[in-house]
PDB file of N, CA and C in Angstrom:
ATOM      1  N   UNK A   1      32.451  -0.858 -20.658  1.00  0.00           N
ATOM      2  CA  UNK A   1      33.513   0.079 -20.926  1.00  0.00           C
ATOM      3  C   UNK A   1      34.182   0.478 -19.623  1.00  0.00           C
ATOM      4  N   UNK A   2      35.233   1.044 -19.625  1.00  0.00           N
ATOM      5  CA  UNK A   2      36.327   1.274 -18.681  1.00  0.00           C
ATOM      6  C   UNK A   2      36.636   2.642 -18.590  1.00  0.00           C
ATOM      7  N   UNK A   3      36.805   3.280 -17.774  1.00  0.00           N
ATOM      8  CA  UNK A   3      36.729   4.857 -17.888  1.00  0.00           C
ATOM      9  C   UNK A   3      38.092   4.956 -16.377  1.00  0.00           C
ATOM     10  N   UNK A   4      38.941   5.676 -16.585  1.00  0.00           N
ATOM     11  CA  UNK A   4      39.890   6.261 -15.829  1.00  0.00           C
ATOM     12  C   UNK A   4      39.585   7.621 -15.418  1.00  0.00           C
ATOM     13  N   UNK A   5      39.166   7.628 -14.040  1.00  0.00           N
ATOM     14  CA  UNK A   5      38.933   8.713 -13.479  1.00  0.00           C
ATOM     15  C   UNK A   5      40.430   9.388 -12.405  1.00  0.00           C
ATOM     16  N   UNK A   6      41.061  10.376 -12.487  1.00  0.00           N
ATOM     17  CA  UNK A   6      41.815  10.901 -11.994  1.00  0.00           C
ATOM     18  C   UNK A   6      41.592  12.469 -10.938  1.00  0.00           C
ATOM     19  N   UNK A   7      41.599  12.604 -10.114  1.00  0.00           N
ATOM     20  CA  UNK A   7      41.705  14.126  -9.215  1.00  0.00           C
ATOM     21  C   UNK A   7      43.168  14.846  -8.696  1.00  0.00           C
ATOM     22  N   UNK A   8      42.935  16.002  -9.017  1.00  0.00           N
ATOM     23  CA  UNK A   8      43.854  16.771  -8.491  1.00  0.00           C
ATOM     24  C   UNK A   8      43.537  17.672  -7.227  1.00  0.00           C
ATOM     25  N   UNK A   9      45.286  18.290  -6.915  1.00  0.00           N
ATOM     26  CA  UNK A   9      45.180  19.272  -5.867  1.00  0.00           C
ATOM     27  C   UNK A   9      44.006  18.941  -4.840  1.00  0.00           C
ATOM     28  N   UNK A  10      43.658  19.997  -4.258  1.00  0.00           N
ATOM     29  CA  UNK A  10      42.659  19.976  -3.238  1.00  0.00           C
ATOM     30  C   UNK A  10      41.317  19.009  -3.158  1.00  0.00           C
ATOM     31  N   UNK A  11      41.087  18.909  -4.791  1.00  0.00           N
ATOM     32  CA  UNK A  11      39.793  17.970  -4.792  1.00  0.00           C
ATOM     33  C   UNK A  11      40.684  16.333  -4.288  1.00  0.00           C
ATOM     34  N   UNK A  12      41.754  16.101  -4.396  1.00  0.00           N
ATOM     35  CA  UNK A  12      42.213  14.867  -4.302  1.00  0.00           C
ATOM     36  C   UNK A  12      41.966  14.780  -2.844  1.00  0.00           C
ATOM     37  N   UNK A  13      41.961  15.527  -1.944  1.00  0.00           N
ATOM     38  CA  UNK A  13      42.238  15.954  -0.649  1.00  0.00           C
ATOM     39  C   UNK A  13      40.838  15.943  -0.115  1.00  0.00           C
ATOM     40  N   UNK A  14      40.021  16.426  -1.065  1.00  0.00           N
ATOM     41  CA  UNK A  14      38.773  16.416   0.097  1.00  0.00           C
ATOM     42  C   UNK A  14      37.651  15.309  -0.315  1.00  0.00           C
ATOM     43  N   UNK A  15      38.285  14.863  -1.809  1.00  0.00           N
ATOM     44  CA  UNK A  15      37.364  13.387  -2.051  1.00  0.00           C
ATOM     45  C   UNK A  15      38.634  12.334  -1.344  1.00  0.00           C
ATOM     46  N   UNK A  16      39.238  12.011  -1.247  1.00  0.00           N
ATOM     47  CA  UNK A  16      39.984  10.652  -0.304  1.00  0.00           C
ATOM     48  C   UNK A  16      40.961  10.194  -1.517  1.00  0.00           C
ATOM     49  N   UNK A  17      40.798  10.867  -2.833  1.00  0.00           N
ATOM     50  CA  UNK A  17      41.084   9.115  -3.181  1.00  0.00           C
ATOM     51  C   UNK A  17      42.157   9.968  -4.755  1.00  0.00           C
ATOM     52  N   UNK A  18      43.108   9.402  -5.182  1.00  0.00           N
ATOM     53  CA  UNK A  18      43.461  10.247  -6.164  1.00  0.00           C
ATOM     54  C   UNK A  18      43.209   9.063  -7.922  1.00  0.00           C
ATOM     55  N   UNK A  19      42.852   8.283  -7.781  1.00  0.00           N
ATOM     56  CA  UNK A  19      42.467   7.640  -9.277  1.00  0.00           C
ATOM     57  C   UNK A  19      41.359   6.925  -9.159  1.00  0.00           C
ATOM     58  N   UNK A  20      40.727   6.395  -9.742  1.00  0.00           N
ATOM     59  CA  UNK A  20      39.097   5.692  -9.705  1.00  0.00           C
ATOM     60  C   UNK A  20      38.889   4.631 -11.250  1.00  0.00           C
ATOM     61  N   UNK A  21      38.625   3.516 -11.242  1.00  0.00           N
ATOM     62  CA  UNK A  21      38.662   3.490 -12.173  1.00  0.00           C
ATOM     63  C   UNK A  21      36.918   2.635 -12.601  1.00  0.00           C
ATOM     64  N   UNK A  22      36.060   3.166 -13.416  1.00  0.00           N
ATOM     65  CA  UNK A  22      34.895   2.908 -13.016  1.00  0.00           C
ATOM     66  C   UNK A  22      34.202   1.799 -14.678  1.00  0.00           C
ATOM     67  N   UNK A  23      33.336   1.278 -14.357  1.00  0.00           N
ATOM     68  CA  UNK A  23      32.808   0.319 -15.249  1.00  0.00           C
ATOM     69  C   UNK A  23      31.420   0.899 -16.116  1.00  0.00           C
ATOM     70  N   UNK A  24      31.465   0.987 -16.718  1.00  0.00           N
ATOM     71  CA  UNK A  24      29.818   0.795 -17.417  1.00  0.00           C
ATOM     72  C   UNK A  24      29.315   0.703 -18.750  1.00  0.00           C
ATOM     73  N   UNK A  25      27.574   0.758 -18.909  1.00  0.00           N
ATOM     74  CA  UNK A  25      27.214  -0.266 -19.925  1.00  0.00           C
ATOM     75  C   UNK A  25      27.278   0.590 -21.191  1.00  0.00           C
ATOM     76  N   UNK A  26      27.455   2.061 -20.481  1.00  0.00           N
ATOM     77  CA  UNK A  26      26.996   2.524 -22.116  1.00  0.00           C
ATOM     78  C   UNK A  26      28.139   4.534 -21.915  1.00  0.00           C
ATOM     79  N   UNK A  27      28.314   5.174 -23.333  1.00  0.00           N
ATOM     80  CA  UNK A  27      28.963   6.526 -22.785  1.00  0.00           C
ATOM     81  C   UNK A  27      27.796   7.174 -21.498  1.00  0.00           C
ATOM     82  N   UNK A  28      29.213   7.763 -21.044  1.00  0.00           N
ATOM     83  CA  UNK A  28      28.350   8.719 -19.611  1.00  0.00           C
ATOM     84  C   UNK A  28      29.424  10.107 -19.969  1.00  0.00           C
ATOM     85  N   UNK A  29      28.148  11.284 -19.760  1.00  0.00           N
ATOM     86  CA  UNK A  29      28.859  12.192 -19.933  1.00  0.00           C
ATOM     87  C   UNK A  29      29.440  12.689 -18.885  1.00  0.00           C
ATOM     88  N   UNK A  30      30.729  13.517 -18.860  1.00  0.00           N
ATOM     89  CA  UNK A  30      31.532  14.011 -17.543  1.00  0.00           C
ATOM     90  C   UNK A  30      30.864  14.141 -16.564  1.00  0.00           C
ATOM     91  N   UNK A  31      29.937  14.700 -16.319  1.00  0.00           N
ATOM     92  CA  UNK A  31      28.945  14.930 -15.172  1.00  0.00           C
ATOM     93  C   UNK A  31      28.479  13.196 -14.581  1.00  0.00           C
ATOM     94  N   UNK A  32      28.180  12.708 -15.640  1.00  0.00           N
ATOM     95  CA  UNK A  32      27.564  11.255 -14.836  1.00  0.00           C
ATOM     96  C   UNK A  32      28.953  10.519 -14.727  1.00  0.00           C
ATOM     97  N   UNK A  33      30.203  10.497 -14.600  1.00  0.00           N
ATOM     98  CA  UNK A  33      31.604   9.933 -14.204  1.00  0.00           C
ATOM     99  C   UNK A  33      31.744  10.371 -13.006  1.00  0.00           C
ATOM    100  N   UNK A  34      31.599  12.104 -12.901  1.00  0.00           N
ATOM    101  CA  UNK A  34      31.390  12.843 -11.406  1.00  0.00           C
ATOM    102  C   UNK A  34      30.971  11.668 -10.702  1.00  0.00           C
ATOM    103  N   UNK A  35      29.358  11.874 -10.716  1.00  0.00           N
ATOM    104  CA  UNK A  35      28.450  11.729 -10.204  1.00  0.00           C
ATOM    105  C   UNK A  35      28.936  10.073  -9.695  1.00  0.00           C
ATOM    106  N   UNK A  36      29.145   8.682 -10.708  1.00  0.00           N
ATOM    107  CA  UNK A  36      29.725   7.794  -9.819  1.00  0.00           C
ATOM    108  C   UNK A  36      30.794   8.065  -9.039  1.00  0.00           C
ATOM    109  N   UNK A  37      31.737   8.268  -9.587  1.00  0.00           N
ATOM    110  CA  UNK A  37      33.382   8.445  -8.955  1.00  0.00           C
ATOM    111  C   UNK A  37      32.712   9.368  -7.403  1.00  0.00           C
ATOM    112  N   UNK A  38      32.105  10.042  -7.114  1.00  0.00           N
ATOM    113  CA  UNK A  38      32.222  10.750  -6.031  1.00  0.00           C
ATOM    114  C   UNK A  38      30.804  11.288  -5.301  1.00  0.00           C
ATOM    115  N   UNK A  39      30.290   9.383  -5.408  1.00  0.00           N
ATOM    116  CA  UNK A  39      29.473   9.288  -4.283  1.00  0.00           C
ATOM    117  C   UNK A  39      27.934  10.221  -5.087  1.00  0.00           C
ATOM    118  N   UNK A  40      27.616  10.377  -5.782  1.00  0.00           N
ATOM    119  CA  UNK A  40      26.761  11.605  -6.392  1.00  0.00           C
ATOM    120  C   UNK A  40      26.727  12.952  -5.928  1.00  0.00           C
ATOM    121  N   UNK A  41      28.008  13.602  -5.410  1.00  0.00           N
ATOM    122  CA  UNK A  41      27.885  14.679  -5.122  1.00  0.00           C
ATOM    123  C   UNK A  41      27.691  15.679  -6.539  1.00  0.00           C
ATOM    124  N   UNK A  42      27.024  16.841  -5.907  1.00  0.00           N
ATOM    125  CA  UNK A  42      26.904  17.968  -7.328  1.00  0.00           C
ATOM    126  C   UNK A  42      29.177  18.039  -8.003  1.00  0.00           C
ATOM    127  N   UNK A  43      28.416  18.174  -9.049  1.00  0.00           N
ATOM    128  CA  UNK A  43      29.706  18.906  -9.804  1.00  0.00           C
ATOM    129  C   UNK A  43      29.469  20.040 -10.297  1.00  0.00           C
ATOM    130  N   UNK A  44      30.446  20.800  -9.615  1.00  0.00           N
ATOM    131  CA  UNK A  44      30.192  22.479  -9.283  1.00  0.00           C
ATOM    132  C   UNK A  44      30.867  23.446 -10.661  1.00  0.00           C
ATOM    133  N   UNK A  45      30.213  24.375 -11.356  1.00  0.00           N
ATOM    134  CA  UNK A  45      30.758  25.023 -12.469  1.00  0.00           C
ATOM    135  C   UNK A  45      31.821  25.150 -12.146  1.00  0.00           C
ATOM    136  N   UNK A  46      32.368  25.709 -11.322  1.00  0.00           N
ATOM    137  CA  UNK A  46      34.049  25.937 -10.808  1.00  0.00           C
ATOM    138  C   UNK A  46      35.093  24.907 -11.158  1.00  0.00           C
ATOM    139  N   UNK A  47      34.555  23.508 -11.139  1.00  0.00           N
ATOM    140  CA  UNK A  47      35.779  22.504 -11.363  1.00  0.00           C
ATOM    141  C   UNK A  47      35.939  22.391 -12.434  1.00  0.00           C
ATOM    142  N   UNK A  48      37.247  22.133 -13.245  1.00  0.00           N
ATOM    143  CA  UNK A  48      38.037  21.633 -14.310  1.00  0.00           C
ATOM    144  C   UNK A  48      37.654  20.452 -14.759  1.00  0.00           C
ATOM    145  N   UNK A  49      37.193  20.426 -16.279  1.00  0.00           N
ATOM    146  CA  UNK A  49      37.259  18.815 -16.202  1.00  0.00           C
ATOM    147  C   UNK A  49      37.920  18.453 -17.942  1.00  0.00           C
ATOM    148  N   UNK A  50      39.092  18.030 -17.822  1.00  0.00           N
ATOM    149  CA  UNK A  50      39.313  17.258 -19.245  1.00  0.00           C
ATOM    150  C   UNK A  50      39.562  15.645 -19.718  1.00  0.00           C
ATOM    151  N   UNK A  51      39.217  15.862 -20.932  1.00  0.00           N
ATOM    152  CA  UNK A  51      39.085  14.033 -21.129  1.00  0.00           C
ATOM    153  C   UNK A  51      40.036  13.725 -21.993  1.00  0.00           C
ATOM    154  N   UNK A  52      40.965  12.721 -21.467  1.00  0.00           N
ATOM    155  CA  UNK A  52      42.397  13.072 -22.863  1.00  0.00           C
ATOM    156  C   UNK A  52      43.377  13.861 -22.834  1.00  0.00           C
ATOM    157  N   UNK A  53      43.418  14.964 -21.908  1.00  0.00           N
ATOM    158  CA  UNK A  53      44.296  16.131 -21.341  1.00  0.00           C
ATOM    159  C   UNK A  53      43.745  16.995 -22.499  1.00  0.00           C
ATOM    160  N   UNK A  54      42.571  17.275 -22.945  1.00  0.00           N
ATOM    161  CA  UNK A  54      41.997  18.114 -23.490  1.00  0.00           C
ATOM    162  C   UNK A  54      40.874  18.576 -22.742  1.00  0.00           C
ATOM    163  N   UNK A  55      40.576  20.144 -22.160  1.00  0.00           N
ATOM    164  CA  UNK A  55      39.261  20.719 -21.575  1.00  0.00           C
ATOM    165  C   UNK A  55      38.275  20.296 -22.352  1.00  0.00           C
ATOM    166  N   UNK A  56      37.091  20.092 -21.312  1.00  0.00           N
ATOM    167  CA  UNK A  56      35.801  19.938 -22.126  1.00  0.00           C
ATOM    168  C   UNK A  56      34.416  20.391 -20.686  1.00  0.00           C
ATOM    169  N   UNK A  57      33.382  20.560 -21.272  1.00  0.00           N
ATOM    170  CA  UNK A  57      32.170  20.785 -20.798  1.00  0.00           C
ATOM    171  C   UNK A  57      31.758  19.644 -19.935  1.00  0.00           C
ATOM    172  N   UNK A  58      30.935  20.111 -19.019  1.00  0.00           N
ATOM    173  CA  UNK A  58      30.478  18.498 -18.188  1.00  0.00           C
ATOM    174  C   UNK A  58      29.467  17.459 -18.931  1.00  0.00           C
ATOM    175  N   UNK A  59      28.834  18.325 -20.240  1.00  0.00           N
ATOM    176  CA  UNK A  59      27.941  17.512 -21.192  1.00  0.00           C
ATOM    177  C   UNK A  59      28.948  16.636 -22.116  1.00  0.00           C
ATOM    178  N   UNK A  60      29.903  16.469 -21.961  1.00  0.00           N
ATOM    179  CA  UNK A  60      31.273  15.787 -22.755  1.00  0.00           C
ATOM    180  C   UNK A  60      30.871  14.039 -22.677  1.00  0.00           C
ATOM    181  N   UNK A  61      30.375  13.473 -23.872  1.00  0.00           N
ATOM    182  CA  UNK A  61      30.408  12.270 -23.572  1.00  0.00           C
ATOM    183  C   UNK A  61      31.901  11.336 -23.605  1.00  0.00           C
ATOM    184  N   UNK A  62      32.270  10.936 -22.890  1.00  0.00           N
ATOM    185  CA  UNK A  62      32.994   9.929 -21.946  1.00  0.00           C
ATOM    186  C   UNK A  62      33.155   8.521 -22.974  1.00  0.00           C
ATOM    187  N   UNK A  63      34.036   8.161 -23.862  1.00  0.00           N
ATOM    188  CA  UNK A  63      34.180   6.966 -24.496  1.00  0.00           C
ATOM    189  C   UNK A  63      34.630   5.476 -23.443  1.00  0.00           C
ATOM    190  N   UNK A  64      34.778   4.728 -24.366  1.00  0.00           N
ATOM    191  CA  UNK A  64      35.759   3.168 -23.626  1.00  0.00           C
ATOM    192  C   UNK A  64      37.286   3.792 -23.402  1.00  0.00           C
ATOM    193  N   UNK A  65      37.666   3.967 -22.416  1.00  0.00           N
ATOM    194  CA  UNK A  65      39.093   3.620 -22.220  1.00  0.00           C
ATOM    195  C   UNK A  65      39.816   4.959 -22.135  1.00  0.00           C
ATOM    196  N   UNK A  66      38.785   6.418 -22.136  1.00  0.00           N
ATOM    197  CA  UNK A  66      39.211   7.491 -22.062  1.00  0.00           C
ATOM    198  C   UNK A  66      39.678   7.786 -20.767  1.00  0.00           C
ATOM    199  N   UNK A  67      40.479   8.687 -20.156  1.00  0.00           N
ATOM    200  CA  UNK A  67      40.776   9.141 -19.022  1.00  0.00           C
ATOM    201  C   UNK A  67      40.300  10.455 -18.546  1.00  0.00           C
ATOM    202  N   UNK A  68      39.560  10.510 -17.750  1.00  0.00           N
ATOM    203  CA  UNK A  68      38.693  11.871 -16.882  1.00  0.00           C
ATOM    204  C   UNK A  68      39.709  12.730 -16.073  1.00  0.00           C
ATOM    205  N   UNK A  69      39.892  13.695 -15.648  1.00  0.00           N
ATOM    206  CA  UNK A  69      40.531  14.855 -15.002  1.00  0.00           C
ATOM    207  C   UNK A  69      39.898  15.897 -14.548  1.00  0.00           C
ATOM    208  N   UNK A  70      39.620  15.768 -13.059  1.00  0.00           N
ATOM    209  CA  UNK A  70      38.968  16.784 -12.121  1.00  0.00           C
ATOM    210  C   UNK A  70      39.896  17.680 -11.693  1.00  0.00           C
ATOM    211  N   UNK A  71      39.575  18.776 -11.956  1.00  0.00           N
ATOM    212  CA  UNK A  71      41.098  19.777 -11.047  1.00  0.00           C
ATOM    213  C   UNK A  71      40.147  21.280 -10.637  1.00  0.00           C
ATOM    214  N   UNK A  72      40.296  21.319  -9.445  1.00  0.00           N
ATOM    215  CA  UNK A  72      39.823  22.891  -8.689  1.00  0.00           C
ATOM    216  C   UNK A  72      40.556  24.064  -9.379  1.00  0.00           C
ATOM    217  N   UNK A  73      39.709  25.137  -9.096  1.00  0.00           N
ATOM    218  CA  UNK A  73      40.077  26.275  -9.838  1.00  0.00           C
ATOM    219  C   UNK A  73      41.753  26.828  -9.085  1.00  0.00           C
ATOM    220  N   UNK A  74      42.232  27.546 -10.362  1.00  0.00           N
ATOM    221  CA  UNK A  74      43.910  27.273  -9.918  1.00  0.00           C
ATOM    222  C   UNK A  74      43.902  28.671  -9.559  1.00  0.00           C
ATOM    223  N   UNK A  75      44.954  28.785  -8.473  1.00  0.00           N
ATOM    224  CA  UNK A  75      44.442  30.316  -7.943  1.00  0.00           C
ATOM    225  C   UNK A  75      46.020  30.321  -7.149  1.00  0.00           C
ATOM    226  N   UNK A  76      46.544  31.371  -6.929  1.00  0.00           N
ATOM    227  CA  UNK A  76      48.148  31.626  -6.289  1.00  0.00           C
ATOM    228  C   UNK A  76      48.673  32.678  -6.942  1.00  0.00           C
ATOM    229  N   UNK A  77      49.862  32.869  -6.849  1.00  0.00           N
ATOM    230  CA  UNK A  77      50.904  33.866  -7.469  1.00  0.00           C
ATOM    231  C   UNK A  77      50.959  34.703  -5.953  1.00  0.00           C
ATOM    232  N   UNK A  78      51.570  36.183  -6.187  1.00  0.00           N
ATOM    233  CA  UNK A  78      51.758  37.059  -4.907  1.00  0.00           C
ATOM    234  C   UNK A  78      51.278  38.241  -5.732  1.00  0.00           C
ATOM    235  N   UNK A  79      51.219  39.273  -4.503  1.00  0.00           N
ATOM    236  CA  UNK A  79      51.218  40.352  -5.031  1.00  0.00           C
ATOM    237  C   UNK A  79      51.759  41.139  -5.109  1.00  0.00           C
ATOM    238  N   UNK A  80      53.489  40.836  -4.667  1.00  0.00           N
ATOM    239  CA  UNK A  80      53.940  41.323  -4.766  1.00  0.00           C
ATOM    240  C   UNK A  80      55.318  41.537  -5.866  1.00  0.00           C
ATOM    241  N   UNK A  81      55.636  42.711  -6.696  1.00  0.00           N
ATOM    242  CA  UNK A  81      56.270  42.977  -7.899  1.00  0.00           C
ATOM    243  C   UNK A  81      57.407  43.018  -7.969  1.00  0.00           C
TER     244      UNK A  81
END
């Protein structure tokens, strides 16, 4: 199976790389897509992750041909009124 891994913003920036596209034998849930796509580093509660442009949990199993989406917590605006 074929899995499309994609990163945004800052994570694109501090993993190197902005698409991934990874192989394997059987579903992997979001966490184990992390875990290839980026070297096995932890995947931290803080990051975003949807499959399909739909949010989901890192226990999210991962089909053939779905597309993954890592995005850091979104944070900006001013404070002033």
């Amino acid at each position: 199976m074929t899995i499309v891994v994609k990163f945004f913003g800052s994570l694109r920036e501090e993993i190197g790389k902005s698409e991934v596209k990874l192989t394997a034998e059987q579903p992997l849930t979001v966490a184990q897509v992390w875990a290839q796509a980026c070297d096995e580093a932890p995947l931290h509660h803080h990051i975003w992750t949807a499959v399909n442009m739909t949010y989901v949990d890192q226990n999210t199993l991962v089909q053939d041909g779905d597309e993954v989406a890592f995005f850091p917590p979104v944070t900006g605006g001013s404070d002033e009124n």
